[in-house]
C-alpha atoms as a PDB file:
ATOM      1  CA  UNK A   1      -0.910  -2.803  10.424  1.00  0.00           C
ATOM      2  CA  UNK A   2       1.971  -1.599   8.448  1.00  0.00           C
ATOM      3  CA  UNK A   3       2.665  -4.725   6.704  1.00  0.00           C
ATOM      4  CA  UNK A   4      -0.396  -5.180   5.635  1.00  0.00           C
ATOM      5  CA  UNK A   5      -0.884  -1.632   4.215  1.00  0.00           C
ATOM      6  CA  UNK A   6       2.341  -2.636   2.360  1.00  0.00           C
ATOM      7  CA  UNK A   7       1.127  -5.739   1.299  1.00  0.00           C
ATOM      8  CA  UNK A   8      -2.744  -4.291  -0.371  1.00  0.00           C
ATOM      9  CA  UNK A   9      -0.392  -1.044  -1.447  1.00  0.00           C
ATOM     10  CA  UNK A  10       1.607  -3.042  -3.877  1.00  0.00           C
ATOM     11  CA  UNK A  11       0.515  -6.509  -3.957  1.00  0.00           C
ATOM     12  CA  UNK A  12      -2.648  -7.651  -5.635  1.00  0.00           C
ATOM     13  CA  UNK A  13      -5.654  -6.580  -5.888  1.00  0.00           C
ATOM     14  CA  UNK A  14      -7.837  -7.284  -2.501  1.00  0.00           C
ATOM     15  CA  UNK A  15     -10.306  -9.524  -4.567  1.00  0.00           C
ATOM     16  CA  UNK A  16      -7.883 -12.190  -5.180  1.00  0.00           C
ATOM     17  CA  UNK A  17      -4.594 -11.898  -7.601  1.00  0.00           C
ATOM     18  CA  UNK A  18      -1.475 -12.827  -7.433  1.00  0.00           C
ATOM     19  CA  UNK A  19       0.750 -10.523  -5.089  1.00  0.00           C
ATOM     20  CA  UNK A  20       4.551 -10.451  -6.161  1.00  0.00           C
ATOM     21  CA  UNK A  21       7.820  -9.714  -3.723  1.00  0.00           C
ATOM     22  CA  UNK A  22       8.317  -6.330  -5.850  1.00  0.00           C
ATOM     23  CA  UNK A  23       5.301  -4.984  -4.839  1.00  0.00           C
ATOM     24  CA  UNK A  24       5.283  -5.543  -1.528  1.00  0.00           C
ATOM     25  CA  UNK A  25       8.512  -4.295  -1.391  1.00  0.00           C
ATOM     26  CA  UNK A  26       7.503  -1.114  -3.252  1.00  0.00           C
ATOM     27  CA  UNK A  27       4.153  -0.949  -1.161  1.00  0.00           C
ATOM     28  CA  UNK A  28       6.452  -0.873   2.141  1.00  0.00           C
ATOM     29  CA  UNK A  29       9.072   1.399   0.540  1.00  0.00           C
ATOM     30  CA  UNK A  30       5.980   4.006  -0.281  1.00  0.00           C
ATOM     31  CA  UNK A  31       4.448   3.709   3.424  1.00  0.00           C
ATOM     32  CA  UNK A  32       8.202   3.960   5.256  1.00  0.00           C
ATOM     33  CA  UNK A  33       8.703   7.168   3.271  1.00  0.00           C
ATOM     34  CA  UNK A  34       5.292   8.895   4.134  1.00  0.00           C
ATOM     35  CA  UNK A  35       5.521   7.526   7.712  1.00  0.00           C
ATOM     36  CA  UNK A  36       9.150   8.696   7.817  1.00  0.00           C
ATOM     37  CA  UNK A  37       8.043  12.140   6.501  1.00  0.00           C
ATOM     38  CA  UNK A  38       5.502  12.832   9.019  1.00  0.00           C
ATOM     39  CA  UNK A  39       7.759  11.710  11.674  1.00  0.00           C
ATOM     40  CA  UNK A  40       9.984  14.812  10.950  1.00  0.00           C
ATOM     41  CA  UNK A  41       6.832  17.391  10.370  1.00  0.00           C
ATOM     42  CA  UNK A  42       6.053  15.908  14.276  1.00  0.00           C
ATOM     43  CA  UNK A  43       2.867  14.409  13.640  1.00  0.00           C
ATOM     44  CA  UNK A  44       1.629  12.369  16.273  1.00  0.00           C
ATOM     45  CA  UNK A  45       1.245   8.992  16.250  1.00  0.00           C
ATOM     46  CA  UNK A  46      -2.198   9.090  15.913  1.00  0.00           C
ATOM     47  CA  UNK A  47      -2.330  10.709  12.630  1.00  0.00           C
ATOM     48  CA  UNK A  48       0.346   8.392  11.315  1.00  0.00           C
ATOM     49  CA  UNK A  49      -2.515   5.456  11.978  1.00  0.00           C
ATOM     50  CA  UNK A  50      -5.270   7.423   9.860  1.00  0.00           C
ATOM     51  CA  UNK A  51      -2.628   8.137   7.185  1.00  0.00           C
ATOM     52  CA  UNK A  52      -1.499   4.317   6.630  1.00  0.00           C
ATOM     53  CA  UNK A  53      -5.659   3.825   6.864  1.00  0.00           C
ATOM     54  CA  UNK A  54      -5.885   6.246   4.069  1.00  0.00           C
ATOM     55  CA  UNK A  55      -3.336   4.742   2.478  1.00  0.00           C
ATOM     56  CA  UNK A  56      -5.197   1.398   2.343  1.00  0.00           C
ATOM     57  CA  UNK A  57      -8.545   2.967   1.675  1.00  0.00           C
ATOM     58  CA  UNK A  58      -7.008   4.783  -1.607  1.00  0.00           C
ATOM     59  CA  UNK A  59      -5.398   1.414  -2.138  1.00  0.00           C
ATOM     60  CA  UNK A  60      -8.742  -0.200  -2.087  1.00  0.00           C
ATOM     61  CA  UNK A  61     -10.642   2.137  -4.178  1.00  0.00           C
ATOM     62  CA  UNK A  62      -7.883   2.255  -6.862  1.00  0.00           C
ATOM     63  CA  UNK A  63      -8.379  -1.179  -7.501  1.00  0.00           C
ATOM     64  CA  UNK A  64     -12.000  -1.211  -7.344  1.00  0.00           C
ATOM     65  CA  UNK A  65     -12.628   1.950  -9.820  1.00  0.00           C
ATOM     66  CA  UNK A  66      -9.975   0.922 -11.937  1.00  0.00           C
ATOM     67  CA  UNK A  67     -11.109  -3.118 -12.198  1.00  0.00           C
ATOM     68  CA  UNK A  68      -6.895  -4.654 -11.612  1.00  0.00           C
ATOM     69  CA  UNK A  69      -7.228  -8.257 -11.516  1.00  0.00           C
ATOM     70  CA  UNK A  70      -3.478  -7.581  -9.510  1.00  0.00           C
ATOM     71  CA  UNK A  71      -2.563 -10.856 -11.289  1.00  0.00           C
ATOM     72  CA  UNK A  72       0.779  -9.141 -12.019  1.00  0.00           C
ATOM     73  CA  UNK A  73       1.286  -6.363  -8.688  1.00  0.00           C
ATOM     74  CA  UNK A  74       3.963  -3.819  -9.164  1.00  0.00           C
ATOM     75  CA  UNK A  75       7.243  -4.225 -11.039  1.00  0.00           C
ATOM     76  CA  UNK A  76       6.107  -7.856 -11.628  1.00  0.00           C
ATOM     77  CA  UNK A  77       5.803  -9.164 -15.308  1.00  0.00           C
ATOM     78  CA  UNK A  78       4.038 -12.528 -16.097  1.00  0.00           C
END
């Protein structure tokens, strides 16, 4: 589930596009360091799930309110 929330975090936009390394790579970096943080507040694992769902969600809903084709995903230029 991770990579996947990595991949719609920074990649393109979930209505086709074209997803670049960069943003992926941002996507996971974003997602390790929330995951990481609520790791050390002691969070259960179970709230770590809904996070990374909220995570996509937001993902999601950026992309629809804000119309991104993603035909250039984060960090990459065309």
């Amino acid at each position: 589930m991770h990579i996947i929330a990595a991949v719609i975090v920074g990649g393109p936009a979930p209505y086709g596009g074209i997803g670049r390394l960069w943003g992926s790579l941002a996507g996971a970096i974003l997602l390790s360091m929330v995951i990481n943080g609520m790791m050390l507040l002691r969070l259960q694992y179970f709230w770590q799930q809904v996070s990374v769902g909220v995570v996509i969600i937001l993902a999601v809903m950026f992309y629809t309110l804000y119309g991104l084709s993603g035909s250039c995903g984060v960090g990459g230029a065309q």
